[in-house]
Protein backbone atom coordinates (compact mmCIF):
# COMPACT_ATOMS: atom_id res chain seq x y z
CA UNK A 1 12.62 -13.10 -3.86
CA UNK A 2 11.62 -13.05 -7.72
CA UNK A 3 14.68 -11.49 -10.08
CA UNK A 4 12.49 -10.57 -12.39
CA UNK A 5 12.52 -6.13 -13.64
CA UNK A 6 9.11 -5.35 -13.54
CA UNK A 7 8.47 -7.96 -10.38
CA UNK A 8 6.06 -10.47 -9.63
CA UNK A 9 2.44 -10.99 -8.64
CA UNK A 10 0.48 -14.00 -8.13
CA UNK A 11 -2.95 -14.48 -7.43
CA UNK A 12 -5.07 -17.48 -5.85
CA UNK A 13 -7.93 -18.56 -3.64
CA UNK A 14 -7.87 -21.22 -1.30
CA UNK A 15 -10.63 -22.01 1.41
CA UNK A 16 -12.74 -19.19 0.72
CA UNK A 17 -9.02 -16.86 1.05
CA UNK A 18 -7.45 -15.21 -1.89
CA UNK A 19 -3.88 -14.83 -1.56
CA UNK A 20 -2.09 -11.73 -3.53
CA UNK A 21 1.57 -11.77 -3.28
CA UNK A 22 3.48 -9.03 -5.08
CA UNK A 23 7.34 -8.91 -5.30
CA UNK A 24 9.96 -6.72 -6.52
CA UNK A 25 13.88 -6.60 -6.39
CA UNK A 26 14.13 -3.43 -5.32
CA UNK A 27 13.26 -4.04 -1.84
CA UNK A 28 9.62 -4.88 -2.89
CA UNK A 29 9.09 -1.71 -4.50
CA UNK A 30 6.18 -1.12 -7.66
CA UNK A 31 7.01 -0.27 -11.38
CA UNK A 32 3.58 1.10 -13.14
CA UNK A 33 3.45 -2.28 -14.42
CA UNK A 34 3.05 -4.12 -11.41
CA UNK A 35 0.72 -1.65 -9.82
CA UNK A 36 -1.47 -1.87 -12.79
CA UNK A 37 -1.33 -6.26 -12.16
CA UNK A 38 -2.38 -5.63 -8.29
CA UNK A 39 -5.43 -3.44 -9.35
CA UNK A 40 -6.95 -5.98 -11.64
CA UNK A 41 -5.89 -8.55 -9.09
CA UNK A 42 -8.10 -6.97 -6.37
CA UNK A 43 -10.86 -6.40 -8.55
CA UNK A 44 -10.84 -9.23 -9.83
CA UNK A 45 -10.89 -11.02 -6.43
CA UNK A 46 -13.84 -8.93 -5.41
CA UNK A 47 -15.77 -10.02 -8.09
CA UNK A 48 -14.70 -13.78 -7.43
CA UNK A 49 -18.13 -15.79 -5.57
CA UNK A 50 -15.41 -18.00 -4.43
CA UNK A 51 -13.46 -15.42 -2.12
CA UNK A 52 -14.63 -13.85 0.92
CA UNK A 53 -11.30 -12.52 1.96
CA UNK A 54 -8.33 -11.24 0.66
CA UNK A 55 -4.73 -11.32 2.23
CA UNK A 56 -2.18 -9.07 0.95
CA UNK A 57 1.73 -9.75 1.06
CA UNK A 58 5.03 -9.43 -0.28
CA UNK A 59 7.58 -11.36 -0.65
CA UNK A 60 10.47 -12.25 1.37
CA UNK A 61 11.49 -11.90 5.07
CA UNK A 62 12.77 -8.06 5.05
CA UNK A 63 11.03 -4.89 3.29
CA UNK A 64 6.82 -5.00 3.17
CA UNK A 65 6.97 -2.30 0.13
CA UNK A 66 9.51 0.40 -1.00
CA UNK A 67 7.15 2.19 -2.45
CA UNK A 68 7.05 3.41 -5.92
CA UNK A 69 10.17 2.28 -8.22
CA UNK A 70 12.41 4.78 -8.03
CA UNK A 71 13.76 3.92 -11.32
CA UNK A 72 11.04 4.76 -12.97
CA UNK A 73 10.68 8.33 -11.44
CA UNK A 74 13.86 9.11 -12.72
CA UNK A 75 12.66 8.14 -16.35
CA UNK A 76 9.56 11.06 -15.88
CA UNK A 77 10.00 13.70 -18.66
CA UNK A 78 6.66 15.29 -18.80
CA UNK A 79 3.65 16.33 -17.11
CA UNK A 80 1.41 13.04 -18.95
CA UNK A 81 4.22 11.21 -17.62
CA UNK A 82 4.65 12.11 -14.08
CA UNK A 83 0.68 11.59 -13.67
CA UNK A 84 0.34 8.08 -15.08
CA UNK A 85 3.03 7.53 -12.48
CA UNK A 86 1.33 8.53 -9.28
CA UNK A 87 -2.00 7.20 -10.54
CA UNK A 88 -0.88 3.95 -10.23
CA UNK A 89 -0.93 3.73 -6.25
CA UNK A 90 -4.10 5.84 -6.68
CA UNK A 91 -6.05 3.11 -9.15
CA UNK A 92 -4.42 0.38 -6.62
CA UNK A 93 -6.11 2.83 -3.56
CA UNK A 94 -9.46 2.90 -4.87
CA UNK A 95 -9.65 -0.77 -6.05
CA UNK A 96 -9.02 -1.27 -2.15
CA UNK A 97 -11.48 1.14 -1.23
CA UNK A 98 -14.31 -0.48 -3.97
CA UNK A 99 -13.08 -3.91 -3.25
CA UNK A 100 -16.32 -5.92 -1.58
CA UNK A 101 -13.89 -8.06 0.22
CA UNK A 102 -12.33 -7.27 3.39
CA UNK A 103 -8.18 -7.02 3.07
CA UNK A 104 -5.94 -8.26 5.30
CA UNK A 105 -2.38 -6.77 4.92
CA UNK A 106 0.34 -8.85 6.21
CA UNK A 107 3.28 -6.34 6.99
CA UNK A 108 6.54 -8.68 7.57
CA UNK A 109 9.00 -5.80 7.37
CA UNK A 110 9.78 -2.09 6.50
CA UNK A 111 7.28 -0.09 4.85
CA UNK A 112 7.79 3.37 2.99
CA UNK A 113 5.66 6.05 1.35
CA UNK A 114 3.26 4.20 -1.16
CA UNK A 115 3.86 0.73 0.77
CA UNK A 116 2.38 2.87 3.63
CA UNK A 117 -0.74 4.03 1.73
CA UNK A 118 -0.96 0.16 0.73
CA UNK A 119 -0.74 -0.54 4.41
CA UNK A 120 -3.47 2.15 5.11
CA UNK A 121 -6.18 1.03 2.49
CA UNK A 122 -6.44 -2.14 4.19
CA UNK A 123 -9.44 -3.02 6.16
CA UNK A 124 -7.00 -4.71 9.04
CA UNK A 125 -3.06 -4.64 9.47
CA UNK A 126 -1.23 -7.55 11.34
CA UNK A 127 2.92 -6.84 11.26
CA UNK A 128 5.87 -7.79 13.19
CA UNK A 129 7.91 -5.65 15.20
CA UNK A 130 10.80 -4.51 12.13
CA UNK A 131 7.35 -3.00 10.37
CA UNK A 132 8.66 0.21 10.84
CA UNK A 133 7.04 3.46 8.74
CA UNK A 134 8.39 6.28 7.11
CA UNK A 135 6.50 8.82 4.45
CA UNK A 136 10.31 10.24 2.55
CA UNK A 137 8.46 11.86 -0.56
CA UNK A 138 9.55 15.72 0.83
CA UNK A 139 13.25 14.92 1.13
CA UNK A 140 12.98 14.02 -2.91
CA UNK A 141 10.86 16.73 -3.56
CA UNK A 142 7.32 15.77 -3.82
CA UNK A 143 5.07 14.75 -1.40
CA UNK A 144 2.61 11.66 -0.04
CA UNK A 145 -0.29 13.36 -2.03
CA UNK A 146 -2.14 10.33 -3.21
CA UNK A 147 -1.79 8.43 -0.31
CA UNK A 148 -2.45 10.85 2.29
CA UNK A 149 -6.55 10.22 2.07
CA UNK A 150 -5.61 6.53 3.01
CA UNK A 151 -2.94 7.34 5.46
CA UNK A 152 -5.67 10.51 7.15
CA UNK A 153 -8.80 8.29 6.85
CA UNK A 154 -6.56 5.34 9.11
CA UNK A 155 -4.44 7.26 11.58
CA UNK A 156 -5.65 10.45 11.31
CA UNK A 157 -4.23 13.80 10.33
CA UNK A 158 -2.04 14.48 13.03
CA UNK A 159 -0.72 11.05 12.79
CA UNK A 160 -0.03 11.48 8.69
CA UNK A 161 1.54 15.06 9.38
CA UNK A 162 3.97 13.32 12.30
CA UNK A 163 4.93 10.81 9.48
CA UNK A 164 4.97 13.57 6.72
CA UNK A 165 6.85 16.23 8.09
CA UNK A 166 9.40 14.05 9.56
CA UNK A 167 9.95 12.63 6.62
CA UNK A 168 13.74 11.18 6.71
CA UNK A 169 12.66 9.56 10.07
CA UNK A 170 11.63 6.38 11.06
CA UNK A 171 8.51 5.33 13.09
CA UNK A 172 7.85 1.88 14.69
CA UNK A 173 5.74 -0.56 14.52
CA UNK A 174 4.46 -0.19 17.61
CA UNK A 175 3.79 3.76 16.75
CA UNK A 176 2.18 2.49 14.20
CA UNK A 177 0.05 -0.19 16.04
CA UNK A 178 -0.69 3.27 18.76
CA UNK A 179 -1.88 5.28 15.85
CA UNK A 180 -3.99 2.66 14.58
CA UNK A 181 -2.34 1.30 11.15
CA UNK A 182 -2.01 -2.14 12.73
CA UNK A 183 -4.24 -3.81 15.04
CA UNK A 184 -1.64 -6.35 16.71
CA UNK A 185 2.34 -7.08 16.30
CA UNK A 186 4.13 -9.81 16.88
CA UNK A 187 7.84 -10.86 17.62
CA UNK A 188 8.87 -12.95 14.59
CA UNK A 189 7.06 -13.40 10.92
CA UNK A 190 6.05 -17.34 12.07
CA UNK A 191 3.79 -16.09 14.86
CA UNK A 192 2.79 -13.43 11.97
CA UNK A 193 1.51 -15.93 9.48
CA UNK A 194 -0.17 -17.94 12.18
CA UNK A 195 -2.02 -15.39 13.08
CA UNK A 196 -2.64 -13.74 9.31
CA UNK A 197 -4.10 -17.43 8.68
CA UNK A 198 -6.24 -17.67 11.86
CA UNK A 199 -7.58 -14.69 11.11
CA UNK A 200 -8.20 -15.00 7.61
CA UNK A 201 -9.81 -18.56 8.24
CA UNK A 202 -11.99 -16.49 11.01
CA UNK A 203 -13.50 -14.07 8.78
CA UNK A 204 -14.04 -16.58 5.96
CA UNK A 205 -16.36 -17.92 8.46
CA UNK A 206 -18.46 -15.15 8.70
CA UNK A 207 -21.70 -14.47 6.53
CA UNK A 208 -20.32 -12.83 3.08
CA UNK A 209 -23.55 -10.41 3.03
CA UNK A 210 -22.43 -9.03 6.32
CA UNK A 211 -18.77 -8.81 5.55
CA UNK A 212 -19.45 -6.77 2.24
CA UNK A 213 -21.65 -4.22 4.05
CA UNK A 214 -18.73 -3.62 7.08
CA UNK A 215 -16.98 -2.51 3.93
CA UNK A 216 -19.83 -0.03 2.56
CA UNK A 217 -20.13 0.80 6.26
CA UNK A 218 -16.33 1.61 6.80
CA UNK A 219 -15.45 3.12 3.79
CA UNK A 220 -18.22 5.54 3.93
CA UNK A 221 -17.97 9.44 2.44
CA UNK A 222 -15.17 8.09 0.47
CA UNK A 223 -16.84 8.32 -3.34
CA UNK A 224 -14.52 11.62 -4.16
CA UNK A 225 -11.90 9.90 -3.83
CA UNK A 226 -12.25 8.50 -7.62
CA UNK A 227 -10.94 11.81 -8.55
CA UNK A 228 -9.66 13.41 -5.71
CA UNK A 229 -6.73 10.80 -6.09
CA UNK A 230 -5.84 11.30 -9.62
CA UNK A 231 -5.90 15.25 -8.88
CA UNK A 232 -3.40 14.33 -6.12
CA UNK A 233 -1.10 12.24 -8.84
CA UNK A 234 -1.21 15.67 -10.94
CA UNK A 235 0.24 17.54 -8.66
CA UNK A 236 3.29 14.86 -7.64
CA UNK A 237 3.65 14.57 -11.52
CA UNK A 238 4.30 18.45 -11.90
CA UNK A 239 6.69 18.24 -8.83
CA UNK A 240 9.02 15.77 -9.95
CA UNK A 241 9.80 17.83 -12.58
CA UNK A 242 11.19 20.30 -10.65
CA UNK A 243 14.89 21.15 -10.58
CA UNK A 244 14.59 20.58 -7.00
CA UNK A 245 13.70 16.97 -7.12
CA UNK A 246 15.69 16.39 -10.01
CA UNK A 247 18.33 17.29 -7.96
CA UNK A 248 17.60 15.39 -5.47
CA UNK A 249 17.21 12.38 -7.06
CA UNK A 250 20.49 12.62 -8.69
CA UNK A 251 21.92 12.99 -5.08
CA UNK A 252 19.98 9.87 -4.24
CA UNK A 253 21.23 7.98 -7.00
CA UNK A 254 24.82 8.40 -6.34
């Protein structure tokens, strides 16, 4: 697991299959800084002649992704602040969304609030059984506004209200894998990257052409969300100012 403050990302393409691998300390969770490396990576993978599939990972053997850092949503001071924050998952969202190559997300572990909307804006999930799911923002304060088109658009609404309004509990993966987040889970993270692989090496088989129109095809009635997102990262921005969340955060800290 990298050491390293604002985390790690690295970026490459073998056998037709780009690899992006993005690490944090913090339980795999994303400064503004990192966030803004995974957007260009994606786009810049979906623009690469040599990659007809993407897999997306984390490091290590425990969380998938803690979300945003929560170090630097205690730093927010003002409103310009707060929403350059929250765009970050959103940019990260719609390079997903725009990206012409299909995304694999390999889910090894625990997965909360923006790690879920990174889980959601892939095209197909594979995870073990500790990929458990949880959407926290309301006990802080805010909400899961920016990722909630993701998480809707996957599992539905009723599924992202369970998740929301629950929000200090826990779902599983297999809840998860009923609601449709993940398409299969397995027992251990070996029989995880075997399968990750096969896959991968499966749909790097396939005619490019036809794999970049499934993606026009299944991300349909989706152009809004350009804006729609960064309207969402407004309002989360105006919310963690509040003495409510500032509060809570404090709490949290401690």
């Amino acid at each position: 697991m990298t050491k390293r403050s604002n985390g790690s990302l690295y970026v490459h393409t073998e056998n037709k299959i780009g690899i992006i691998e993005f690490g944090h300390p913090a339980s795999n969770s994303f400064p503004s800084t990192l966030l803004d490396r995974l957007e260009k990576a994606i786009l810049q993978l979906s623009d690469d002649e040599a990659t007809y599939v993407i897999i997306l990972k984390s490091e290590g053997d425990r969380a998938f992704c803690a979300g945003a850092s929560f170090d630097e949503l205690m730093s927010i001071t003002d409103l310009d602040e707060g929403k350059r924050f929250f765009s970050g998952f959103a940019k990260v969202i719609n390079a997903m969304r725009l990206c012409k190559k299909p995304i694999i997300g390999r889910i090894q572990g625990k997965t909360v609030g923006g790690g879920v909307g990174l889980a959601s804006a892939c095209d197909y999930c594979l995870a073990t059984e500790a990929a458990s799911i949880k959407l926290s923002e309301l006990t802080i304060g805010i909400g899961p506004f920016v990722i909630e088109p993701a998480v809707s658009r996957k599992i539905g609404l009723s599924g992202f209200e369970t998740l929301a309004w629950d929000a200090s509990q826990w779902k599983t993966a297999y809840w998860a894998k009923e609601q449709g987040l993940y398409a299969r889970v397995f027992s251990t993270i070996e029989e995880l990257n075997k399968e990750v692989q096969l896959f991968a090496e499966k749909l790097a088989s396939y005619n490019p052409q036809a794999l970049q129109e499934m993606k026009k095809i299944a991300w349909k009635n989706t152009n809004h969300w350009e804006n729609l997102l960064l309207e969402r990262a407004a309002i989360s921005g105006e919310l963690v100012l509040s003495e409510f969340t500032k509060n809570a955060l404090a709490k949290f800290k401690k």
